[in-house]
C-alpha atoms as a PDB file:
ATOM      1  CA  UNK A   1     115.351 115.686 122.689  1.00  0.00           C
ATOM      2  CA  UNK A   2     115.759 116.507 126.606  1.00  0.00           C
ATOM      3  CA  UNK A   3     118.776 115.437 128.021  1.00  0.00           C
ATOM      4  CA  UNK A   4     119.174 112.322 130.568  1.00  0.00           C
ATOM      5  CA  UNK A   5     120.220 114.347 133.773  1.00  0.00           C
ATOM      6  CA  UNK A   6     117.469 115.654 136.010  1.00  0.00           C
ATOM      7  CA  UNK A   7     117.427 116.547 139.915  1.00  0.00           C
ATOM      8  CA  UNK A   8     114.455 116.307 142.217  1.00  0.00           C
ATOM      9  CA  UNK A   9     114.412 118.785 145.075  1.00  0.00           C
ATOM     10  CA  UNK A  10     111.611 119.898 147.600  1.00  0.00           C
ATOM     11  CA  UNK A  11     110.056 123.405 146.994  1.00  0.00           C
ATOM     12  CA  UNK A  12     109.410 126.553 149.624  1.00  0.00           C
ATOM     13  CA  UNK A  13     107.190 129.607 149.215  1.00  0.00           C
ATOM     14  CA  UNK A  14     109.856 131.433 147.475  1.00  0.00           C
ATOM     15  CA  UNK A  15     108.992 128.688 144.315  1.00  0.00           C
ATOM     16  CA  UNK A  16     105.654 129.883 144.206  1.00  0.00           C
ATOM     17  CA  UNK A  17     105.317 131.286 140.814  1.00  0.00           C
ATOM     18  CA  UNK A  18     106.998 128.849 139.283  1.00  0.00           C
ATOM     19  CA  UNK A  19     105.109 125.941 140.573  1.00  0.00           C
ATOM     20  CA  UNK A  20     101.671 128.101 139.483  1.00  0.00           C
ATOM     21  CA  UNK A  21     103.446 128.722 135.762  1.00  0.00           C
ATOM     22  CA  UNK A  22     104.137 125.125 135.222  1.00  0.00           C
ATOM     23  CA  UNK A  23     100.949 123.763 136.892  1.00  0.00           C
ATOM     24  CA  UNK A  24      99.166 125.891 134.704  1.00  0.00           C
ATOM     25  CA  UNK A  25     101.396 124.571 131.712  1.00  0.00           C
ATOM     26  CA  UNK A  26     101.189 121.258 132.102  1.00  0.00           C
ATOM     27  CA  UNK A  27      97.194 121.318 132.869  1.00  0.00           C
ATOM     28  CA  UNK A  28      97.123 122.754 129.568  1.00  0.00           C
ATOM     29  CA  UNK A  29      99.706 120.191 128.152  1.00  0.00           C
ATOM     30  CA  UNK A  30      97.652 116.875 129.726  1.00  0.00           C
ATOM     31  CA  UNK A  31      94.088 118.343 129.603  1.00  0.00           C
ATOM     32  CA  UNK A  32      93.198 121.657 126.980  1.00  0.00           C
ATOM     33  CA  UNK A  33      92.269 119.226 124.556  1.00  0.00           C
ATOM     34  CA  UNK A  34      89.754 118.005 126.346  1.00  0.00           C
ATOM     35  CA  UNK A  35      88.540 120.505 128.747  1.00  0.00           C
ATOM     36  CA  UNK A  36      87.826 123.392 126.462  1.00  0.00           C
ATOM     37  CA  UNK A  37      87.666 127.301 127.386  1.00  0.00           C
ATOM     38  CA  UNK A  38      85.868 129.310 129.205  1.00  0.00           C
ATOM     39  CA  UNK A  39      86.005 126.585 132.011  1.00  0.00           C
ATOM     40  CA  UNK A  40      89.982 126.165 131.038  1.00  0.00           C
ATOM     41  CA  UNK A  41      91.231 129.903 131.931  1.00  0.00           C
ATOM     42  CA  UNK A  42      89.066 130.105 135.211  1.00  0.00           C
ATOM     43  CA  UNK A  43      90.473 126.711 136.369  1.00  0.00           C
ATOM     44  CA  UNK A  44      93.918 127.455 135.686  1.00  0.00           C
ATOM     45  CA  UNK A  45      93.580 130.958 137.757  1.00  0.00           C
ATOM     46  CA  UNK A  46      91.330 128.952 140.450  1.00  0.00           C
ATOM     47  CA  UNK A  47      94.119 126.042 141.198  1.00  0.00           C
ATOM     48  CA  UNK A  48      97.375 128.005 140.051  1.00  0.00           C
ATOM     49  CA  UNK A  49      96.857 130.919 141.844  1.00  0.00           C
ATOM     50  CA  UNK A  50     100.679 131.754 143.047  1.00  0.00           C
ATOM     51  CA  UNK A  51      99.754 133.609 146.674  1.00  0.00           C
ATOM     52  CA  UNK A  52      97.726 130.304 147.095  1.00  0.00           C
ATOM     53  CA  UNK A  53     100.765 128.062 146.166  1.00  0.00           C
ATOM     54  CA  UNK A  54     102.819 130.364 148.417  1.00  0.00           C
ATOM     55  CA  UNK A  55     100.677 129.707 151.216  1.00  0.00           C
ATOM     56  CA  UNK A  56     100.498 126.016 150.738  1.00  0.00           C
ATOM     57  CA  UNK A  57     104.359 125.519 150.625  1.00  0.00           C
ATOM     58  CA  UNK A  58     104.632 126.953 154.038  1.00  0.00           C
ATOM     59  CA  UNK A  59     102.024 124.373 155.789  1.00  0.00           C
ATOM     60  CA  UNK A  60     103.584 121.545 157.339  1.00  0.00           C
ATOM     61  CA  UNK A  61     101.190 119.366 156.120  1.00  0.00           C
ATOM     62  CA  UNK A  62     101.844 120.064 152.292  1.00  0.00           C
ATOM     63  CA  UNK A  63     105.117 118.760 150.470  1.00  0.00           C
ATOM     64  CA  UNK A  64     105.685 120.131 146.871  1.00  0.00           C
ATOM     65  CA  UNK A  65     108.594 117.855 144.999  1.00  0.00           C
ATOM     66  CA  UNK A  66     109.512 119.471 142.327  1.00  0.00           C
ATOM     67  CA  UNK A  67     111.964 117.856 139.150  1.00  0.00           C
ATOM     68  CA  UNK A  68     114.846 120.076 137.314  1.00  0.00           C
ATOM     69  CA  UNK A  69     116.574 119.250 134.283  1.00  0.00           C
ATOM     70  CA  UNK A  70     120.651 120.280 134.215  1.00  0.00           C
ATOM     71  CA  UNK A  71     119.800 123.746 133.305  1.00  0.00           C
ATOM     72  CA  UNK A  72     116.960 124.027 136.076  1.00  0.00           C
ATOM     73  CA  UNK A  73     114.215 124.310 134.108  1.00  0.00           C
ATOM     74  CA  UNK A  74     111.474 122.668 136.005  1.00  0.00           C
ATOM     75  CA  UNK A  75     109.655 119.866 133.736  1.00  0.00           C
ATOM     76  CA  UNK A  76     107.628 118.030 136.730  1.00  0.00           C
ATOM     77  CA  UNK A  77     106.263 118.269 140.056  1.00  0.00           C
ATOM     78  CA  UNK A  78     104.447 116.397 142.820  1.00  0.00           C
ATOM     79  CA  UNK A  79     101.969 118.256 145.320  1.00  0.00           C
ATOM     80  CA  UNK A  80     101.880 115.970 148.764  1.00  0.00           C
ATOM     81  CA  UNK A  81      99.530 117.106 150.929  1.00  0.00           C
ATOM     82  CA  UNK A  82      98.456 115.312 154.501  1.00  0.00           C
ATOM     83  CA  UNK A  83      94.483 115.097 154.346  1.00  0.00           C
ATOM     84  CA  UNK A  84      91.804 114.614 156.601  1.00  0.00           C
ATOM     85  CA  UNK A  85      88.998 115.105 153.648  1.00  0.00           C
ATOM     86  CA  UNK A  86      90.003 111.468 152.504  1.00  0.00           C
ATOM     87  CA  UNK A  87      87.690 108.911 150.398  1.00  0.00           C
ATOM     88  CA  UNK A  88      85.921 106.508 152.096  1.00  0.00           C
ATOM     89  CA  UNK A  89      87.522 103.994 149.941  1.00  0.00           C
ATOM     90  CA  UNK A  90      91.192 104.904 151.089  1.00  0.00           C
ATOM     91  CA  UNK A  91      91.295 102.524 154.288  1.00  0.00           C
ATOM     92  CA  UNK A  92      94.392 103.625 155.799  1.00  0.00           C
ATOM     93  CA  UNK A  93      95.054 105.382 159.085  1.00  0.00           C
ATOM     94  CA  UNK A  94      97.536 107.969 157.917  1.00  0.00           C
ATOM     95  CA  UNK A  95      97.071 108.286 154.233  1.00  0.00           C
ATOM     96  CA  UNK A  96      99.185 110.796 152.117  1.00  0.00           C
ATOM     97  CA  UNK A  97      97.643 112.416 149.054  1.00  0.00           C
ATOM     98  CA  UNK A  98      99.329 113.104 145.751  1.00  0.00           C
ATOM     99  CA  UNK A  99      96.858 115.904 144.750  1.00  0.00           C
ATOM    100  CA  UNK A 100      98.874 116.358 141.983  1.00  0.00           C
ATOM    101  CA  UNK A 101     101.178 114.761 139.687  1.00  0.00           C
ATOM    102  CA  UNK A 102     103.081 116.209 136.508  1.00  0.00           C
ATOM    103  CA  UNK A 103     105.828 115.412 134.337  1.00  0.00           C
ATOM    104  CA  UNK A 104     106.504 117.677 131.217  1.00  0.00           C
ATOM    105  CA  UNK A 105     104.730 115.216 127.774  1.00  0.00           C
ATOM    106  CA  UNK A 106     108.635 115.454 126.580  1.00  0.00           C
ATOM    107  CA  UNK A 107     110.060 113.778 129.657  1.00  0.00           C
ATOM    108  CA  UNK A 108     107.995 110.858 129.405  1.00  0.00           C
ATOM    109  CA  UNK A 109     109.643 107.497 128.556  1.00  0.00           C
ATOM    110  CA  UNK A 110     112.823 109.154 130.624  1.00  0.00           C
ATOM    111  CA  UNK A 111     112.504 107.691 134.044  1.00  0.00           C
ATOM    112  CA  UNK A 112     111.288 111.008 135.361  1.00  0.00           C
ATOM    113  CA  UNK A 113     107.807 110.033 137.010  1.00  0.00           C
ATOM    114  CA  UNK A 114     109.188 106.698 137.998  1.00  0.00           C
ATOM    115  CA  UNK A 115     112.012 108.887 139.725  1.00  0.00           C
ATOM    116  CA  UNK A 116     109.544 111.340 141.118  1.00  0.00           C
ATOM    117  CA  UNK A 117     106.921 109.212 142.303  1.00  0.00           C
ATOM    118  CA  UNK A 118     110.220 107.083 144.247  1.00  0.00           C
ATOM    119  CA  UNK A 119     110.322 110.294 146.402  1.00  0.00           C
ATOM    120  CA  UNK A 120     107.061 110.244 146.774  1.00  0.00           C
ATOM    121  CA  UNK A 121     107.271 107.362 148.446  1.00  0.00           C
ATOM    122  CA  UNK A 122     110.233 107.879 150.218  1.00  0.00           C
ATOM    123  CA  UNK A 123     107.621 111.106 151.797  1.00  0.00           C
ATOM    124  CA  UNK A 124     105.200 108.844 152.486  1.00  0.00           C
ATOM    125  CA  UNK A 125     107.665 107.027 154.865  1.00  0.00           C
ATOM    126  CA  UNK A 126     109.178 110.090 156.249  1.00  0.00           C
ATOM    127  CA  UNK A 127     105.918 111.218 157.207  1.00  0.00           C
ATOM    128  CA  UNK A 128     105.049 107.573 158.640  1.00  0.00           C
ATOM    129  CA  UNK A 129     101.906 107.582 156.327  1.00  0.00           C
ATOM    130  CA  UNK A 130     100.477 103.828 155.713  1.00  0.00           C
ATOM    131  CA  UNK A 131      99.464 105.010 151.914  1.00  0.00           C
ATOM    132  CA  UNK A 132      99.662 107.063 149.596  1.00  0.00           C
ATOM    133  CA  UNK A 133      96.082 107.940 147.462  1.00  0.00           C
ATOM    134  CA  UNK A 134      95.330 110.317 144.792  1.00  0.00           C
ATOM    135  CA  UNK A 135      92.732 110.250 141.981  1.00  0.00           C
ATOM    136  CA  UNK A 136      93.473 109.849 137.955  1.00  0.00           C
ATOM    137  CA  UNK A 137      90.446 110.429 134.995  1.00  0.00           C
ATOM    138  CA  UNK A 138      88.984 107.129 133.900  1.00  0.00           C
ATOM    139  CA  UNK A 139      89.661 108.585 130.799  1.00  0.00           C
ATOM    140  CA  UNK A 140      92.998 108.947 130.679  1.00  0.00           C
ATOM    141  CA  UNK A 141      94.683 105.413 130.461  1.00  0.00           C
ATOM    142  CA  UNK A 142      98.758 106.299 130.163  1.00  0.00           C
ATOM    143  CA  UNK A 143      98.439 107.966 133.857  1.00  0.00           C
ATOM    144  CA  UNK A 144      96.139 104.991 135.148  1.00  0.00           C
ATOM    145  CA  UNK A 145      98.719 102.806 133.320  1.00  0.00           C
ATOM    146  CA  UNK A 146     101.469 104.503 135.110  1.00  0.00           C
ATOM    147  CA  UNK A 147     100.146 104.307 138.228  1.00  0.00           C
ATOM    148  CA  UNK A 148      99.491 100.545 138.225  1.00  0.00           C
ATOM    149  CA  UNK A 149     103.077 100.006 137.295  1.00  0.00           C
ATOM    150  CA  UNK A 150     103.933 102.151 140.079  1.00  0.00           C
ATOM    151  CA  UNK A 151     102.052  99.618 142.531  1.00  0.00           C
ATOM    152  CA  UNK A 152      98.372 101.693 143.053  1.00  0.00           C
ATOM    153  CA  UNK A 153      94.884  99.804 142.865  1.00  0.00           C
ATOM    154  CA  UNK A 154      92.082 101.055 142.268  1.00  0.00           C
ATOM    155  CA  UNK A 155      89.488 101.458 145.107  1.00  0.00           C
ATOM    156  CA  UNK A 156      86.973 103.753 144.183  1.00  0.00           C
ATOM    157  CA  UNK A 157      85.822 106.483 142.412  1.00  0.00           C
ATOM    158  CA  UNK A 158      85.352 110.251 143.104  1.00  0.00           C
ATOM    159  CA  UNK A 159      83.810 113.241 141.051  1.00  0.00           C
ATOM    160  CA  UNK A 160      85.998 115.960 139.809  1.00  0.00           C
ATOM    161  CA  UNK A 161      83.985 119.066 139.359  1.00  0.00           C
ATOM    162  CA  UNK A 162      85.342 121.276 136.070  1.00  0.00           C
ATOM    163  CA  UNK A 163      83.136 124.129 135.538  1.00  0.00           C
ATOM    164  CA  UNK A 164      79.825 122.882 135.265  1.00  0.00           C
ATOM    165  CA  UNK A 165      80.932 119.576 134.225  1.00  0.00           C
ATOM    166  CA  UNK A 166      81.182 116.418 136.661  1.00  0.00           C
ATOM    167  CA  UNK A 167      83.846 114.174 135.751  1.00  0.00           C
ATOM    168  CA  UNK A 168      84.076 110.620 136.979  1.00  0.00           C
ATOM    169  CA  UNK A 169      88.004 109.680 138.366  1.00  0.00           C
ATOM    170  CA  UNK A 170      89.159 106.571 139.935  1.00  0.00           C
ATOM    171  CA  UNK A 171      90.351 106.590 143.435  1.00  0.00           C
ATOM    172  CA  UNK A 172      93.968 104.182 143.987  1.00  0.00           C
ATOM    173  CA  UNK A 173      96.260 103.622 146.297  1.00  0.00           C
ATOM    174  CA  UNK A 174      99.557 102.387 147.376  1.00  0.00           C
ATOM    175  CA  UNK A 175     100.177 100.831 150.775  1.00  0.00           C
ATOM    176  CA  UNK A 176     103.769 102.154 152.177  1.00  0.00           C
ATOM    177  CA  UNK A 177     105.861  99.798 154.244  1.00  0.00           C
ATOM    178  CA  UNK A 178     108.431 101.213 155.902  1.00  0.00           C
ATOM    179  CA  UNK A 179     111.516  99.354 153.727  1.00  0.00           C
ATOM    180  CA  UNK A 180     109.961 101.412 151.342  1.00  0.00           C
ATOM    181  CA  UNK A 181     111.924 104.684 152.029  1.00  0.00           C
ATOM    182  CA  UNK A 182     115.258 102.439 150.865  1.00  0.00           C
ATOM    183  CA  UNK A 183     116.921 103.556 147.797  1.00  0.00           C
END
């Protein structure tokens, strides 16, 4: 049983490997089941890739929230970045992505992604964005449930390419009002 006491903090380049090691692991924790090897491995090393990570922490257009329990062992993350490759179904003028979104499966039911999206948001007003945006599988309900507890709508789809494999993902958003940044 984890305990109750966690701490959200923003990342820099020197977090690198760590973000990559749990990215990878909780990939592997949401999706292995259902997105089998080879395609699995070459993912993983395609969108965890550490010097990549590293790279991205130091743009100022990327934000990488990251959630610790009381021993600071990471079990979540959130990977902000400021887009201009943005859906045509996101009608905002300075939308903020939440490319991705991950809380360790033994977290859940703890407050943890409510917590973590919260500073999400609290980005999102920081940054003056007008939304935030980010795509979930349409076959995984518990995130799309999440998410519409969390205030996003659905407004499209998009295709998520694994491998040779085209996957179908809904497209939601949140409009951000300034008040929102209030804790």
């Amino acid at each position: 049983m984890p305990t109750t006491s966690y701490a959200i903090r923003t990342c820099s380049a020197a977090d690198a490997e760590s973000i990559a090691s749990l990215g990878s692991r909780l990939f592997v924790e949401a999706y292995g089941p259902t997105h089998p090897e080879p395609e699995l491995s070459a993912y993983l090393a395609r969108s965890f890739n550490s010097a990549k990570i590293a790279r991205d922490l130091e743009r100022d257009d990327v934000r990488v929230l990251v959630v610790e329990d009381e021993s600071r062992a990471l079990i979540g993350y959130a990977f902000l970045r400021a887009s201009s490759d943005v859906p045509t179904s996101v009608s905002a003028t300075r939308p903020l992505e939440v490319q991705r979104f991950y809380v360790d499966a033994r977290w859940h039911g703890q407050g943890v992604a409510q917590a973590l999206m919260a500073e999400c948001v609290r980005e999102a007003v920081r940054r003056r964005s007008d939304a935030l945006w980010l795509s979930v599988w349409q076959k995984a309900p518990r995130p799309q449930a999440f998410y519409k507890r969390m205030g996003f709508q659905v407004v499209g789809t998009s295709e998520f390419y694994f491998g040779e494999t085209v996957e179908d993902d809904f497209v939601v958003v949140r409009a951000i009002e300034a008040t929102d940044g209030r804790a």
